[in-house]
C-alpha atoms as a PDB file:
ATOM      1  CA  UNK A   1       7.288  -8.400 -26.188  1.00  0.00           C
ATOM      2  CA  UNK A   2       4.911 -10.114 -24.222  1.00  0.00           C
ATOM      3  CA  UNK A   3       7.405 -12.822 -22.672  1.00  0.00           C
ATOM      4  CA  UNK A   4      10.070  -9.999 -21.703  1.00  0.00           C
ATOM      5  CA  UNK A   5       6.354  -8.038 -19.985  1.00  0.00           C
ATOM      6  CA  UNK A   6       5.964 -11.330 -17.857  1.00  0.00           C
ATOM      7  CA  UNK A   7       9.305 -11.270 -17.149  1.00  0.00           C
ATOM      8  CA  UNK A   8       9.690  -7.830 -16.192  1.00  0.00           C
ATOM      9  CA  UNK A   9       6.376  -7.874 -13.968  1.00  0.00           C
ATOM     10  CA  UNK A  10       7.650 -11.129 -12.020  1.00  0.00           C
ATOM     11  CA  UNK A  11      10.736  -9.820 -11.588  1.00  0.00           C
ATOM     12  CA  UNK A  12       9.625  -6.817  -9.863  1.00  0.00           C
ATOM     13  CA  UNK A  13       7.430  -8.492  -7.540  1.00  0.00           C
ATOM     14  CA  UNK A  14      10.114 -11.023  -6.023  1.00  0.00           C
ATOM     15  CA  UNK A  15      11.846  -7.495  -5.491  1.00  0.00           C
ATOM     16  CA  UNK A  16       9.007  -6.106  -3.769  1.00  0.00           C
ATOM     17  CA  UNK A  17       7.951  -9.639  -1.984  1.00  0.00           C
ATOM     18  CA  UNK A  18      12.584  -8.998  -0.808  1.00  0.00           C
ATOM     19  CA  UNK A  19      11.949  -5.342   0.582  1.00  0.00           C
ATOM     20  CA  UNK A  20       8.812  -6.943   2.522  1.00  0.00           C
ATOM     21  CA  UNK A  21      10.118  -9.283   3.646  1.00  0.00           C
ATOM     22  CA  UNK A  22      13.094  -7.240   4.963  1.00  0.00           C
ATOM     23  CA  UNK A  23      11.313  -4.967   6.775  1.00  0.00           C
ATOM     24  CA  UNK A  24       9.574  -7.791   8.359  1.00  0.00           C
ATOM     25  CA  UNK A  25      12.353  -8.921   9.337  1.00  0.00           C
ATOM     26  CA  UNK A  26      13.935  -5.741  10.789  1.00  0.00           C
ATOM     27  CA  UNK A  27      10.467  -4.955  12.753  1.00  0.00           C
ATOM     28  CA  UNK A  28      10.682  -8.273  14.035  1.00  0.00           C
ATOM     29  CA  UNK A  29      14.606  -7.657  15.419  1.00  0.00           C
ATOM     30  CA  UNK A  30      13.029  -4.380  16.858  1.00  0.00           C
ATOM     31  CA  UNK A  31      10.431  -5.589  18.524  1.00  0.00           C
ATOM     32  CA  UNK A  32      12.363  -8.347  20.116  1.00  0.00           C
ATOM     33  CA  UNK A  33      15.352  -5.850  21.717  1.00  0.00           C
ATOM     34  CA  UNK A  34      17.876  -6.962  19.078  1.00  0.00           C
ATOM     35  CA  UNK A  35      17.608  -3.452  17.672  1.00  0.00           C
ATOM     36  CA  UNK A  36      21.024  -1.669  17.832  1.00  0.00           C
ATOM     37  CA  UNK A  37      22.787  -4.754  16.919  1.00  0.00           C
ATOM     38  CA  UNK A  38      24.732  -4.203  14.269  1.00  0.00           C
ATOM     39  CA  UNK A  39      24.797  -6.207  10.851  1.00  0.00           C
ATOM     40  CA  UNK A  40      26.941  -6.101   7.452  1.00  0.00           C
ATOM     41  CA  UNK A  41      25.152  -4.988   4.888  1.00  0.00           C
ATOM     42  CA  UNK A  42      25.845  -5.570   0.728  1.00  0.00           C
ATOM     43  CA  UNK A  43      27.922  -2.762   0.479  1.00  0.00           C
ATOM     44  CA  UNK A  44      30.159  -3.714   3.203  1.00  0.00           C
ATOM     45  CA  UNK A  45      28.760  -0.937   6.239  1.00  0.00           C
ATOM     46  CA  UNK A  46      27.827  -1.849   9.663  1.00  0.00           C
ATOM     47  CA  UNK A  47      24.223  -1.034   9.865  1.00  0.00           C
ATOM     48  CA  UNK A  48      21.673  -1.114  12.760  1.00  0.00           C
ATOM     49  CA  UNK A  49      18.369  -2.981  12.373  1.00  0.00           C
ATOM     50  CA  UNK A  50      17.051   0.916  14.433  1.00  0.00           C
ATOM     51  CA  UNK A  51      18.768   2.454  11.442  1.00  0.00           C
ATOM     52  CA  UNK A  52      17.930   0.063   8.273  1.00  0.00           C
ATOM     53  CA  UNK A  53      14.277   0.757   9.501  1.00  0.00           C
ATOM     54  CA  UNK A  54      14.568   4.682   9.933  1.00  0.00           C
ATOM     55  CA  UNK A  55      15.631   4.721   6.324  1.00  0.00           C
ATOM     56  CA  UNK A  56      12.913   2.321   5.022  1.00  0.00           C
ATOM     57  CA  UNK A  57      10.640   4.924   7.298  1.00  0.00           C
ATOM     58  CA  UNK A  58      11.828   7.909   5.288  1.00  0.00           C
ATOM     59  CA  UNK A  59      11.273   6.816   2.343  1.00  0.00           C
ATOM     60  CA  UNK A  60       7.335   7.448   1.539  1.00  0.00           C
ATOM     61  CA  UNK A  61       8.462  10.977   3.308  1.00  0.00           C
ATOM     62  CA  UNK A  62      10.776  11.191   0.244  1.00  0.00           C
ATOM     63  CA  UNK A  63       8.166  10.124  -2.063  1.00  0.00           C
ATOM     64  CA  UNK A  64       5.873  13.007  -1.155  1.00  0.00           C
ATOM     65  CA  UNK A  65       8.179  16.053  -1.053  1.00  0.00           C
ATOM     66  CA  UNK A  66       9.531  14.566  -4.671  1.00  0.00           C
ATOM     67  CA  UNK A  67       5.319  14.899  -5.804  1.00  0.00           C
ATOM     68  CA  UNK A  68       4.984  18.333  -3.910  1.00  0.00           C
ATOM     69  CA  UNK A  69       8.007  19.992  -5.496  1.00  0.00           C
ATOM     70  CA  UNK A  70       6.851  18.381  -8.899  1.00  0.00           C
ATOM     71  CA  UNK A  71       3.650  19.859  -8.900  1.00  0.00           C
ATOM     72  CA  UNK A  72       4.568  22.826  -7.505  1.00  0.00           C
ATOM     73  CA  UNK A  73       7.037  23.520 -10.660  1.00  0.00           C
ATOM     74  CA  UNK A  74       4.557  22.047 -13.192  1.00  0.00           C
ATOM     75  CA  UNK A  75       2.310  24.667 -11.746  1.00  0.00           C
ATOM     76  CA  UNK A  76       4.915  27.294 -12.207  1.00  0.00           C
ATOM     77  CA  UNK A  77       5.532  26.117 -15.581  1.00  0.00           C
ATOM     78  CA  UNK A  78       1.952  26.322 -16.597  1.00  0.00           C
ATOM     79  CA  UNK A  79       1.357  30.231 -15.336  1.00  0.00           C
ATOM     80  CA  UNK A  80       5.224  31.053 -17.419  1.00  0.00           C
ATOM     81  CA  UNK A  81       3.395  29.826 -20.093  1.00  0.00           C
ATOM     82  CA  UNK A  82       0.012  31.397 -19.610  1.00  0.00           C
ATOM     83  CA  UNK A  83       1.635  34.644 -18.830  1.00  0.00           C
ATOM     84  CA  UNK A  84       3.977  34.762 -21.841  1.00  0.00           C
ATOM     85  CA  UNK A  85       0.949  32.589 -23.959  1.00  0.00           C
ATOM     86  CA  UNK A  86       3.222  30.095 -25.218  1.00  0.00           C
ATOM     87  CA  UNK A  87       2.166  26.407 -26.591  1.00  0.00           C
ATOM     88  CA  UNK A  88       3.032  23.319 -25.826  1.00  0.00           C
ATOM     89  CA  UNK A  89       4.398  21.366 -29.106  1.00  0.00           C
ATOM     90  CA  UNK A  90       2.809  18.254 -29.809  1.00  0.00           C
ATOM     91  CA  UNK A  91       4.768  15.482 -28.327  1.00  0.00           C
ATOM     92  CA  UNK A  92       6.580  17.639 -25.332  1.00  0.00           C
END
């Protein structure tokens, strides 16, 4: 268990070390007037470097609407349950 934890912990951090390195990369293109060049991407679609870093951009905005809405209907979920006095299981 403990060789497949390494493993799984190194693995995600040459992913991470990737995506860093990749937005490096498309900040540098920016910054240097290259950015509405176009370049294939993996899944065959001309992208912009503008574009590639608008999306990376988004995401943390993604990130916290997905934690808003979650607590939001957690917190609905608790007052159903207060209201109607219903209890959680164990293991739910």
């Amino acid at each position: 268990m403990a060789k497949s934890r390494a493993i799984f912990w190194v693995a995600h951090s040459f992913t991470l070390l990737g995506v860093i390195a990749f937005v490096v990369l498309l900040i540098s293109k920016v910054s240097s007037g290259d950015g509405t060049q176009q370049y294939l991407s993996m899944a065959g679609i001309k992208v912009s470097y503008i574009g590639a870093l608008a999306l990376f951009g988004v995401i943390p905005l993604f990130v916290i609407v997905l934690f808003v809405l979650d607590y939001l209907g957690n917190r609905d979920y608790r007052d159903f349950q207060k209201k109607y006095k219903i209890e959680d299981k164990e293991g739910d």
